[in-house]
PDB file of N, CA and C in Angstrom:
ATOM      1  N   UNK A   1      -4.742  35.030   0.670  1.00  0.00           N
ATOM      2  CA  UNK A   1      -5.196  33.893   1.456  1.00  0.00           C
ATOM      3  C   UNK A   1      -5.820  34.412   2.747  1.00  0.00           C
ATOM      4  N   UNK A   2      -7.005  33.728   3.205  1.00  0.00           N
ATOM      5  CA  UNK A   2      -7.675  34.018   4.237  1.00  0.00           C
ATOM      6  C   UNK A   2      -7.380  33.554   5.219  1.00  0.00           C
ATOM      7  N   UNK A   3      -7.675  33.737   6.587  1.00  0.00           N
ATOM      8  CA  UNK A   3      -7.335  33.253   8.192  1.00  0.00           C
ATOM      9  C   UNK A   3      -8.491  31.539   7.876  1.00  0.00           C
ATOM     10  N   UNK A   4      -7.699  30.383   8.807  1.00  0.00           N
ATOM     11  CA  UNK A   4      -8.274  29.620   7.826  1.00  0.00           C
ATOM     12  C   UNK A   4      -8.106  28.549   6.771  1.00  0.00           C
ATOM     13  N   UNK A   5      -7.261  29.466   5.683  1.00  0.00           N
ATOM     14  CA  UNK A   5      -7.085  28.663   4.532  1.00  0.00           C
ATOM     15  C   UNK A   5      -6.351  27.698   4.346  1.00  0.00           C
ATOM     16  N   UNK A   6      -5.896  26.913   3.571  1.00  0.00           N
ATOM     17  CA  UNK A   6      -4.889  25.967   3.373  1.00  0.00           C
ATOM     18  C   UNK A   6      -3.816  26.837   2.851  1.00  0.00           C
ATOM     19  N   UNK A   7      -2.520  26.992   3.360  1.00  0.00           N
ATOM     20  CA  UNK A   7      -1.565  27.291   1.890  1.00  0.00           C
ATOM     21  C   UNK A   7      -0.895  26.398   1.154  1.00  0.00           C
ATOM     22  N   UNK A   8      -1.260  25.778   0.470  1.00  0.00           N
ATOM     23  CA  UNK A   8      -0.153  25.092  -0.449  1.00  0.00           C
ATOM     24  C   UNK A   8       1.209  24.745  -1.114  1.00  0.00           C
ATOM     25  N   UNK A   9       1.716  26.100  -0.009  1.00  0.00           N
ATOM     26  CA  UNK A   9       3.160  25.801  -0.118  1.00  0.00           C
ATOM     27  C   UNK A   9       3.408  24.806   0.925  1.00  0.00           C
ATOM     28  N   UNK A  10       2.528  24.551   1.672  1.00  0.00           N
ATOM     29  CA  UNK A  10       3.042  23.453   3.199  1.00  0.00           C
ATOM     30  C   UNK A  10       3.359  22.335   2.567  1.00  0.00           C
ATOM     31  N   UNK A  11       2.615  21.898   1.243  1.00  0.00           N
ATOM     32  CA  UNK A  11       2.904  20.478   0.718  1.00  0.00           C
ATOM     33  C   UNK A  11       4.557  20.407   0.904  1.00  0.00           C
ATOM     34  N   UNK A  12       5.315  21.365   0.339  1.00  0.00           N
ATOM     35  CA  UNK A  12       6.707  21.017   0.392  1.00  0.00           C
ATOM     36  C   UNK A  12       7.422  20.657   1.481  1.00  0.00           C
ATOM     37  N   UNK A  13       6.438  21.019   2.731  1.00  0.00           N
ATOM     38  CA  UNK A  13       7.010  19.884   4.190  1.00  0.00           C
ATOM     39  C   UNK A  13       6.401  18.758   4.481  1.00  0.00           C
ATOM     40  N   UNK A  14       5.142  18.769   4.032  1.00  0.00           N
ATOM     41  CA  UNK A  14       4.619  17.355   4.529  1.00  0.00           C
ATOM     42  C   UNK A  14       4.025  16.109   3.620  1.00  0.00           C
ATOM     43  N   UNK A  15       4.263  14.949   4.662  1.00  0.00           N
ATOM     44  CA  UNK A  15       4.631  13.855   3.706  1.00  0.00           C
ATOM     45  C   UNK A  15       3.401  12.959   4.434  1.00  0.00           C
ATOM     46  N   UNK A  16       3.296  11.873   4.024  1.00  0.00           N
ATOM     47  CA  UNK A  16       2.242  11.013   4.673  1.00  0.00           C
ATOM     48  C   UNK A  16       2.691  10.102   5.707  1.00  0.00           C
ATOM     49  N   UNK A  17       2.349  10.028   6.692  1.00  0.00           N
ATOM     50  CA  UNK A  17       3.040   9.675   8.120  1.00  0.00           C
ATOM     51  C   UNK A  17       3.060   8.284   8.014  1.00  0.00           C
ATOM     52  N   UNK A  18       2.035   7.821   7.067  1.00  0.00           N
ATOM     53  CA  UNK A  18       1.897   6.018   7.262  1.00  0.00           C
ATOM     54  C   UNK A  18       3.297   5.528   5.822  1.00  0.00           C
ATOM     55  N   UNK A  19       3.022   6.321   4.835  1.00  0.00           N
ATOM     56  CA  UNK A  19       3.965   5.831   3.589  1.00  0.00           C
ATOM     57  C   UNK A  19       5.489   6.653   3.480  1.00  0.00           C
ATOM     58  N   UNK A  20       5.308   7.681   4.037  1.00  0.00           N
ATOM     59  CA  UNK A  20       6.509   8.774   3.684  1.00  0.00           C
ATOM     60  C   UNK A  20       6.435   9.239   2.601  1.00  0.00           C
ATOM     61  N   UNK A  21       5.638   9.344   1.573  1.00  0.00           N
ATOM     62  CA  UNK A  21       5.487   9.913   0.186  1.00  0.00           C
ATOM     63  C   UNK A  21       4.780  10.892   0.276  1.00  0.00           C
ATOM     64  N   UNK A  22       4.798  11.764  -0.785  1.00  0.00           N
ATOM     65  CA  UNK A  22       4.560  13.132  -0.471  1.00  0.00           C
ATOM     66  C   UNK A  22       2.765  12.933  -1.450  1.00  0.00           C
ATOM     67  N   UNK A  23       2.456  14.290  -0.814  1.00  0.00           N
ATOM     68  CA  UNK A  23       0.700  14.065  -1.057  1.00  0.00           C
ATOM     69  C   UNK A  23       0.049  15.045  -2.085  1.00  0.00           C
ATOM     70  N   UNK A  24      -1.140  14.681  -2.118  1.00  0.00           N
ATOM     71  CA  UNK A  24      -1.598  15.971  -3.610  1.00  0.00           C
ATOM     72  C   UNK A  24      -2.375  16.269  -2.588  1.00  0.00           C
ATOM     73  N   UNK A  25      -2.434  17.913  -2.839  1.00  0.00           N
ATOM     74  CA  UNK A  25      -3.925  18.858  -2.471  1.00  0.00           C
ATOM     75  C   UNK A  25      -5.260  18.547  -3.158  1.00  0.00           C
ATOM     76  N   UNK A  26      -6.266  18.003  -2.632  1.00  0.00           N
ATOM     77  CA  UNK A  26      -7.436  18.146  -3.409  1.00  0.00           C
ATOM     78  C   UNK A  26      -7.911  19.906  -2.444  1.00  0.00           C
ATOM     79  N   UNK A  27      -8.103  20.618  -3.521  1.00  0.00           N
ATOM     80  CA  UNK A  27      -8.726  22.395  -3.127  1.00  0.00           C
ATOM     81  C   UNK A  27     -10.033  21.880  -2.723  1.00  0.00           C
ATOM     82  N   UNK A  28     -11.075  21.216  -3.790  1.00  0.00           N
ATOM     83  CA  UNK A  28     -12.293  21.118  -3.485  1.00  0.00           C
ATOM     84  C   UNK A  28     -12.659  20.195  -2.265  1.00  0.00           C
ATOM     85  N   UNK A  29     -12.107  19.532  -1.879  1.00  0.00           N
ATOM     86  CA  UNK A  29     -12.201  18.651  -0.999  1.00  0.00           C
ATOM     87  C   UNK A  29     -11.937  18.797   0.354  1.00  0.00           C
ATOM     88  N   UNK A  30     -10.716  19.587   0.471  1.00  0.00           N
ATOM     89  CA  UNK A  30     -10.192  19.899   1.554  1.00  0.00           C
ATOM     90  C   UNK A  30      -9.393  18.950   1.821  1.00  0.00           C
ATOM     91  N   UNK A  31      -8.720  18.275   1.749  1.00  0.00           N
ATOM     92  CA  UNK A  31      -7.925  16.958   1.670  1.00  0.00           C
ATOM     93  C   UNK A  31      -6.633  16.837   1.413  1.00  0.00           C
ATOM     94  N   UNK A  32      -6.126  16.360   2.059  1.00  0.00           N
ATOM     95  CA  UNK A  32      -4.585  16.036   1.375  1.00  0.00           C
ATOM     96  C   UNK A  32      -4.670  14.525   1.479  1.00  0.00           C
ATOM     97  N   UNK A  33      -4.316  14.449  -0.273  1.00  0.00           N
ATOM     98  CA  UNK A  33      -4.352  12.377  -0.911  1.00  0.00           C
ATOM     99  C   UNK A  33      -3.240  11.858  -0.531  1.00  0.00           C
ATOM    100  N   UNK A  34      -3.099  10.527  -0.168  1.00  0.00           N
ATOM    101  CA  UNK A  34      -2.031   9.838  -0.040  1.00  0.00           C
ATOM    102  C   UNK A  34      -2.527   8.296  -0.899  1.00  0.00           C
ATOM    103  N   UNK A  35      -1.993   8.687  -2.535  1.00  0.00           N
ATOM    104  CA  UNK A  35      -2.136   7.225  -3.247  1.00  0.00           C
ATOM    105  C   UNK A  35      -1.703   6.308  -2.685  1.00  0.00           C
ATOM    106  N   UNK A  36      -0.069   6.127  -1.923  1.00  0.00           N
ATOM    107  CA  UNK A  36       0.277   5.067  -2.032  1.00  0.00           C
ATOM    108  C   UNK A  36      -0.587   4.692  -0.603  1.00  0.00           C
ATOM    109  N   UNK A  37      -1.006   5.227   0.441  1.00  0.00           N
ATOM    110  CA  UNK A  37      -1.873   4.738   1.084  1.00  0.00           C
ATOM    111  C   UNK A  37      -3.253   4.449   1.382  1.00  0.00           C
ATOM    112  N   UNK A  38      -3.853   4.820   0.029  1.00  0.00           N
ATOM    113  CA  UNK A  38      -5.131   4.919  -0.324  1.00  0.00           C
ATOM    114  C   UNK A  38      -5.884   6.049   0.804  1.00  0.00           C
ATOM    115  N   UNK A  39      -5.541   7.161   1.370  1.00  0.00           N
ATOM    116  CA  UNK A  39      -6.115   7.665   1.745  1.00  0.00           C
ATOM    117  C   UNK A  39      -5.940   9.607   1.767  1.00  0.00           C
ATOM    118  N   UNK A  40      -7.476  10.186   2.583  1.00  0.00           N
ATOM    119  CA  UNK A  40      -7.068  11.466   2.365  1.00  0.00           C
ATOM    120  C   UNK A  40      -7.367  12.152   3.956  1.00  0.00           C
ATOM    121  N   UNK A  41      -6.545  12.917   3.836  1.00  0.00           N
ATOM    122  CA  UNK A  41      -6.218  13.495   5.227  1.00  0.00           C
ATOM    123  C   UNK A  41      -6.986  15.005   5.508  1.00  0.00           C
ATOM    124  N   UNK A  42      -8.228  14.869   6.156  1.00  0.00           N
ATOM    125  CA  UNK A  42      -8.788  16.314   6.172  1.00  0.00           C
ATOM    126  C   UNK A  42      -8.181  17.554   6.281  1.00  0.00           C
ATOM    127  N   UNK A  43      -8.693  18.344   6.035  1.00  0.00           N
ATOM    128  CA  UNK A  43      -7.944  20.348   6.344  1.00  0.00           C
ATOM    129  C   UNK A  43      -9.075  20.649   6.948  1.00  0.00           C
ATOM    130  N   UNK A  44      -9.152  21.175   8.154  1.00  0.00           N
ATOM    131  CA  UNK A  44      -9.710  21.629   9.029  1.00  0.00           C
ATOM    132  C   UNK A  44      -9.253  23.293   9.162  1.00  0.00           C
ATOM    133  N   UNK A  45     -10.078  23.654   8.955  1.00  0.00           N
ATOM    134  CA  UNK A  45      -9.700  25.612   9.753  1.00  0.00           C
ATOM    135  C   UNK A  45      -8.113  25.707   9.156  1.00  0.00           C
ATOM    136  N   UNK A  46      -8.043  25.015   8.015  1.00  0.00           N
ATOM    137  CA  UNK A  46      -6.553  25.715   7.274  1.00  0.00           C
ATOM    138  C   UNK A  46      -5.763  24.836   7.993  1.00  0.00           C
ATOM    139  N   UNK A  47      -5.649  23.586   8.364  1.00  0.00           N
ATOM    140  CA  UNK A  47      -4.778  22.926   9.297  1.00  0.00           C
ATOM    141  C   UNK A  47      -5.347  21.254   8.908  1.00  0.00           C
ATOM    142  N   UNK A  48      -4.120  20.473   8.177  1.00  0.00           N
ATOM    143  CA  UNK A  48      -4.023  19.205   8.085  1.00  0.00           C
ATOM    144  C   UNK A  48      -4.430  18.364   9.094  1.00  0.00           C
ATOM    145  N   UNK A  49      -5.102  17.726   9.420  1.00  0.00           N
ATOM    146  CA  UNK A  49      -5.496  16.834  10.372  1.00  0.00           C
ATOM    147  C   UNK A  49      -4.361  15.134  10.278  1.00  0.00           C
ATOM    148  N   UNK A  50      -3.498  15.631   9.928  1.00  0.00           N
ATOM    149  CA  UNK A  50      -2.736  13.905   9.562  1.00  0.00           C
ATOM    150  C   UNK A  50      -2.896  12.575  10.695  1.00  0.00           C
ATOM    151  N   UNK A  51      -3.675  12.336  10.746  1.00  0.00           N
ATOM    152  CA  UNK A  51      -4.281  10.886  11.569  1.00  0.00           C
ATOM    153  C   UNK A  51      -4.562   9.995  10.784  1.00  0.00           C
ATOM    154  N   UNK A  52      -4.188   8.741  11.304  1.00  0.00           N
ATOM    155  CA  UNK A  52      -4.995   7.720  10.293  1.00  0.00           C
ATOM    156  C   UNK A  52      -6.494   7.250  10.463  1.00  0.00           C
ATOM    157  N   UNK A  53      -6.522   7.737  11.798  1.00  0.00           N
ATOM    158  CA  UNK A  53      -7.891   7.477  12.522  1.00  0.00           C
ATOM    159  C   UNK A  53      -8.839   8.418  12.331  1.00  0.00           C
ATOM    160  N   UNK A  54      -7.988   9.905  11.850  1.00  0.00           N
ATOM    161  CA  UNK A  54      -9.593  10.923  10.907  1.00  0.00           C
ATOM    162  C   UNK A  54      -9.413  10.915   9.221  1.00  0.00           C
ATOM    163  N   UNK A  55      -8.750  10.252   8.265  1.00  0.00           N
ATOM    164  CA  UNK A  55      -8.407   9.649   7.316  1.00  0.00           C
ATOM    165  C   UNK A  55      -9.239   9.208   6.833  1.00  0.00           C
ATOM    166  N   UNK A  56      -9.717   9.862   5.809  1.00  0.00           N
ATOM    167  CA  UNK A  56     -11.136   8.997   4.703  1.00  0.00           C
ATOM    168  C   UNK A  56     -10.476   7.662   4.102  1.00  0.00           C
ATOM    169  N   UNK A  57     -10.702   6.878   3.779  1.00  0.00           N
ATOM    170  CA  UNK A  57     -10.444   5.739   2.877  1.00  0.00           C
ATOM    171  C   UNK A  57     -11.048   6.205   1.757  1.00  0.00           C
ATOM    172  N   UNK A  58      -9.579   6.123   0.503  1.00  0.00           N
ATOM    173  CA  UNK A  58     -10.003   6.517  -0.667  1.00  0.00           C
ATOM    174  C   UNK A  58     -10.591   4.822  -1.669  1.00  0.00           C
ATOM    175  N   UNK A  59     -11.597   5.178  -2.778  1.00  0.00           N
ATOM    176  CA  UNK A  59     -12.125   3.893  -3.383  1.00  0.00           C
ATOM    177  C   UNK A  59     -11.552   3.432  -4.077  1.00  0.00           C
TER     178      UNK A  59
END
């Protein structure tokens, strides 16, 4: 893994701040999904952005 990257073991601490349910990695996207809140949470420079206010709305 590069300086940067996402690691994917973080999923096992973090949860979605609006639902409390835990989230899927999209790799290609850069994203971490939150179904039950319809949304996805950017990865920036290897670092979750969890806001609801930088939060794509999923369709």
């Amino acid at each position: 893994m590069t300086e940067g990257e996402f690691d994917p073991r973080m999923l096992e601490a973090l949860i979605c701040p609006m639902t409390h349910q835990t989230l899927i990695y999209d790799a290609a996207r850069q994203e971490l999904i939150s179904r039950a809140a319809g949304l996805a949470y950017p990865i920036r420079g290897g670092i979750p952005v969890m806001l609801e206010d930088e939060a794509r709305r999923l369709d």
